[in-house]
C-alpha atoms as a PDB file:
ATOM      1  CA  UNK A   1      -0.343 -21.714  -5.636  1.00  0.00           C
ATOM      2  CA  UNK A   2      -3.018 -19.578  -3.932  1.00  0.00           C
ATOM      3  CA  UNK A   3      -0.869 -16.155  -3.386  1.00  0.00           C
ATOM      4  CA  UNK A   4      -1.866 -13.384  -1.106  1.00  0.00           C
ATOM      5  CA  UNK A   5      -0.090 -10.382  -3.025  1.00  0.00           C
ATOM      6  CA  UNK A   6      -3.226  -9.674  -5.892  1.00  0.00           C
ATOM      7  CA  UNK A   7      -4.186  -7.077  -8.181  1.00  0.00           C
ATOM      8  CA  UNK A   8      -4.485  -3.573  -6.665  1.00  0.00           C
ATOM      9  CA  UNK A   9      -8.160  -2.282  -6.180  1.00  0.00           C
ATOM     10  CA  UNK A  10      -7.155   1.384  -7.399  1.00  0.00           C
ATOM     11  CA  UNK A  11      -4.817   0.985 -10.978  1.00  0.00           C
ATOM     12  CA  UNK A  12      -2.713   4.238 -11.744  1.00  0.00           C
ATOM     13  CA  UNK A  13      -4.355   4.729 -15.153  1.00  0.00           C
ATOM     14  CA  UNK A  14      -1.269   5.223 -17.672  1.00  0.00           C
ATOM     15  CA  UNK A  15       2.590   3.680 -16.955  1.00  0.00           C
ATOM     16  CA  UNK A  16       5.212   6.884 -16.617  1.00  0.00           C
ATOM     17  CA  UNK A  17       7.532   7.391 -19.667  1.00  0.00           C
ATOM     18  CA  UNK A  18      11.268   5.728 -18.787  1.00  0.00           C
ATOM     19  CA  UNK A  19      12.539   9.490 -18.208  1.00  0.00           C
ATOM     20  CA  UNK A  20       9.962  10.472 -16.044  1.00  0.00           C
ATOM     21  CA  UNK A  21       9.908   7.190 -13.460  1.00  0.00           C
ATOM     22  CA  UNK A  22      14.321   8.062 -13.762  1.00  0.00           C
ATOM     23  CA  UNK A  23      13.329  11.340 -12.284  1.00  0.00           C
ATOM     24  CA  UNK A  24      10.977  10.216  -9.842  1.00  0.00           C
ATOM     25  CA  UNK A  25      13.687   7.941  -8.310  1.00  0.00           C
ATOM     26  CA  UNK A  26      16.613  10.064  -8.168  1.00  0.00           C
ATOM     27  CA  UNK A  27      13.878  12.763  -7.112  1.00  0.00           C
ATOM     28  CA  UNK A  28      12.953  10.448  -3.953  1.00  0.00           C
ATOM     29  CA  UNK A  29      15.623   8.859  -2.166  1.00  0.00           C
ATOM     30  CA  UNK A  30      15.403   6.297  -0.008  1.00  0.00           C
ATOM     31  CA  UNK A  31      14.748   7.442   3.777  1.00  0.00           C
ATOM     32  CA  UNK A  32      17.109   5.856   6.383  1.00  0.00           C
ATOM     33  CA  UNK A  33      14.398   4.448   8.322  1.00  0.00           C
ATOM     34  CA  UNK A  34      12.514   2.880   5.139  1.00  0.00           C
ATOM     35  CA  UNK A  35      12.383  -0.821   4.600  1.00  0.00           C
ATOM     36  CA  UNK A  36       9.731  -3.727   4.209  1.00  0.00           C
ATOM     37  CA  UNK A  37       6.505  -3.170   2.335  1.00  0.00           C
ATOM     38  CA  UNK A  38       7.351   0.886   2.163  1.00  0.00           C
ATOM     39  CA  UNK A  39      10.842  -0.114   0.293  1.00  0.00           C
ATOM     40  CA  UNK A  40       9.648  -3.099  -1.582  1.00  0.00           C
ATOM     41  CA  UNK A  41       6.817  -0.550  -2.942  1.00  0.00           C
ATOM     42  CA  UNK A  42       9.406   2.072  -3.955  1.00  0.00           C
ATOM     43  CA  UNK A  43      11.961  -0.291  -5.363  1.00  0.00           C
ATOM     44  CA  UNK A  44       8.717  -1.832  -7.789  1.00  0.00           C
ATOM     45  CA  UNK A  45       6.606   1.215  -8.400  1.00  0.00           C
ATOM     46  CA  UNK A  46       7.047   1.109 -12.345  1.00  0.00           C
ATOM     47  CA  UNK A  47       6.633  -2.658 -12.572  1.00  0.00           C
ATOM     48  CA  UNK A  48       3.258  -1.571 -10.337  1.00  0.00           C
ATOM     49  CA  UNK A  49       2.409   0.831 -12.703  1.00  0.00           C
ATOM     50  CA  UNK A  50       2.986  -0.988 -16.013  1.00  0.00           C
ATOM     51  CA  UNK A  51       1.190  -3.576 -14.514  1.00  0.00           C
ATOM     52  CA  UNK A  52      -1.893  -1.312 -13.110  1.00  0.00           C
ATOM     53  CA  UNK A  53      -1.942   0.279 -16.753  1.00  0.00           C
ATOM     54  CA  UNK A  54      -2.374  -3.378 -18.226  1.00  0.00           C
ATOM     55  CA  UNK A  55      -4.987  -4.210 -15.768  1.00  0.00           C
ATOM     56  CA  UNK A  56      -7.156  -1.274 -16.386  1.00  0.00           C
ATOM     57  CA  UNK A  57      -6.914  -1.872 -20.183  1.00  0.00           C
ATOM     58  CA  UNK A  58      -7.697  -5.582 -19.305  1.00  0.00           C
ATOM     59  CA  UNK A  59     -10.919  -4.504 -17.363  1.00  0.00           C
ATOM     60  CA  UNK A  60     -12.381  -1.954 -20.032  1.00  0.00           C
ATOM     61  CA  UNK A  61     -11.854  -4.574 -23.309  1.00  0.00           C
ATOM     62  CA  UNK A  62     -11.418  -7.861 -21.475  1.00  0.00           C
ATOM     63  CA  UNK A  63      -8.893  -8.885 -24.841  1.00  0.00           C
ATOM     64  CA  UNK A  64      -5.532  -7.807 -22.185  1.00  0.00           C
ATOM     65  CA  UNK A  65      -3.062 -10.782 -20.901  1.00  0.00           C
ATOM     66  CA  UNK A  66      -1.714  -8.958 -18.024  1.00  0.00           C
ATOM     67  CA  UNK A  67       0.021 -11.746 -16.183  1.00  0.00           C
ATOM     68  CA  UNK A  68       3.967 -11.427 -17.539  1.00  0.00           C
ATOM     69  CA  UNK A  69       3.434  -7.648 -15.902  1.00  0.00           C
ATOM     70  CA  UNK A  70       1.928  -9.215 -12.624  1.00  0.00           C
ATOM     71  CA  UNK A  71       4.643 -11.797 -12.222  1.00  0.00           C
ATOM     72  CA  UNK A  72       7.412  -9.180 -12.927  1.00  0.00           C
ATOM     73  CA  UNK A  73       5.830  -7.033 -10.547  1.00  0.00           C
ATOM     74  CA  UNK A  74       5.463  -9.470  -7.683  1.00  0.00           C
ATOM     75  CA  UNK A  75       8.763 -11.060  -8.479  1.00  0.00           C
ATOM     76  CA  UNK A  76      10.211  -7.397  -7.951  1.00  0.00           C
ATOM     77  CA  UNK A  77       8.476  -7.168  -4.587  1.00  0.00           C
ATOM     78  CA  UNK A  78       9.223 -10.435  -3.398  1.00  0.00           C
ATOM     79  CA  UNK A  79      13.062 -10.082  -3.914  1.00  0.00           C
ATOM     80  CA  UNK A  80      12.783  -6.723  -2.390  1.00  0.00           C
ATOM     81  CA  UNK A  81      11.272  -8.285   0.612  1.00  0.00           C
ATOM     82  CA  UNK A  82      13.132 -11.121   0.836  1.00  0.00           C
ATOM     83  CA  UNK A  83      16.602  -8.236   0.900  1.00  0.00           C
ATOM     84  CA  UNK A  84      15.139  -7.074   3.401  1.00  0.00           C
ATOM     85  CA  UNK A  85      14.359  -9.543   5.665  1.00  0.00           C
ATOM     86  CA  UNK A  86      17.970 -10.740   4.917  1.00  0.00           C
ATOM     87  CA  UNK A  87      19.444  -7.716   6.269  1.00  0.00           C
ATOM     88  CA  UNK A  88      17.132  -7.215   9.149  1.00  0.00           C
ATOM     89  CA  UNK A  89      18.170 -10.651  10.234  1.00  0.00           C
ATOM     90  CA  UNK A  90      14.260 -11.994   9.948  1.00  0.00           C
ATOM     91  CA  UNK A  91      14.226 -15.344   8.985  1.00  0.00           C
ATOM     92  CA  UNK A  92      11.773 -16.728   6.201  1.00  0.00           C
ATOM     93  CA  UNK A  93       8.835 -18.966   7.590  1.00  0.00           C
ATOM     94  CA  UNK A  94       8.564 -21.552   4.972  1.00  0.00           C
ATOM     95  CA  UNK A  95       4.650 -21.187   4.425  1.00  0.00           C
ATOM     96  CA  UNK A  96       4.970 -17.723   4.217  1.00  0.00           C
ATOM     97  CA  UNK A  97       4.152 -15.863   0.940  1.00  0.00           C
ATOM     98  CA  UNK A  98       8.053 -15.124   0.747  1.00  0.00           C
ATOM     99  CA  UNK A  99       8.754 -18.420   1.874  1.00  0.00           C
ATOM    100  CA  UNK A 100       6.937 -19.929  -0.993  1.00  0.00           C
ATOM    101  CA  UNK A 101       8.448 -17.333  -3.571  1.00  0.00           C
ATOM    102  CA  UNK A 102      11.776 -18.594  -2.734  1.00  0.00           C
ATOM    103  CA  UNK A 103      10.315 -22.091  -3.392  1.00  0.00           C
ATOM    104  CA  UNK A 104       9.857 -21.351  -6.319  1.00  0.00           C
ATOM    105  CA  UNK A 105      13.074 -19.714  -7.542  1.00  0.00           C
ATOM    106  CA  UNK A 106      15.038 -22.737  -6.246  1.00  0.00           C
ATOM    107  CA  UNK A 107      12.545 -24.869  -8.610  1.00  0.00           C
ATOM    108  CA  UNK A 108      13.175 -22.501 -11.656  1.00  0.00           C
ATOM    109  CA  UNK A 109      17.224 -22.710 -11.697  1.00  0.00           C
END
């Protein structure tokens, strides 16, 4: 499956401790006009960063497997989207990147 949602092109260089991504989130609360990408990004930043951390590593010894981090991180983001859209009322074009996601969970059970 060719997917659209790739590898960022800046990695945050070392994943937060669990204490200090707990503090970031109770230190940033949601705003009431926040939803989409902006939420999505919020509700996945540590899988993001774990995943940015492993990418980084992956680039400077090329001996990293970061794609259990990438899939947990888009599989955060997806969900989040797909919430979203529910709640908005937007319905999910099948080819879509979230249309395909969804595919693919209903394969997987």
């Amino acid at each position: 499956m060719g997917s659209s949602l790739s590898a960022p092109s800046q990695p945050i260089d070392a994943p937060a401790s669990p204490n200090t991504a707990q503090q970031a989130a109770a230190a940033t609360p949601p705003k009431p006009s926040e939803s989409g990408y902006a939420l999505a990004t919020r509700k996945c930043a540590k899988k993001q960063r774990l995943y940015d951390a492993c990418y980084t590593a992956a680039l400077s010894s090329k001996e990293e497997d970061c794609g259990e981090l990438f899939e947990a991180y888009r599989t955060c983001f997806l969900k989040w989207m797909h919430k979203d859209m529910q709640r908005r009322g937007v319905r999910v074009s099948e080819g879509s990147l979230v249309g395909e996601f969804l595919e693919e969970e209903d394969d997987n059970r």
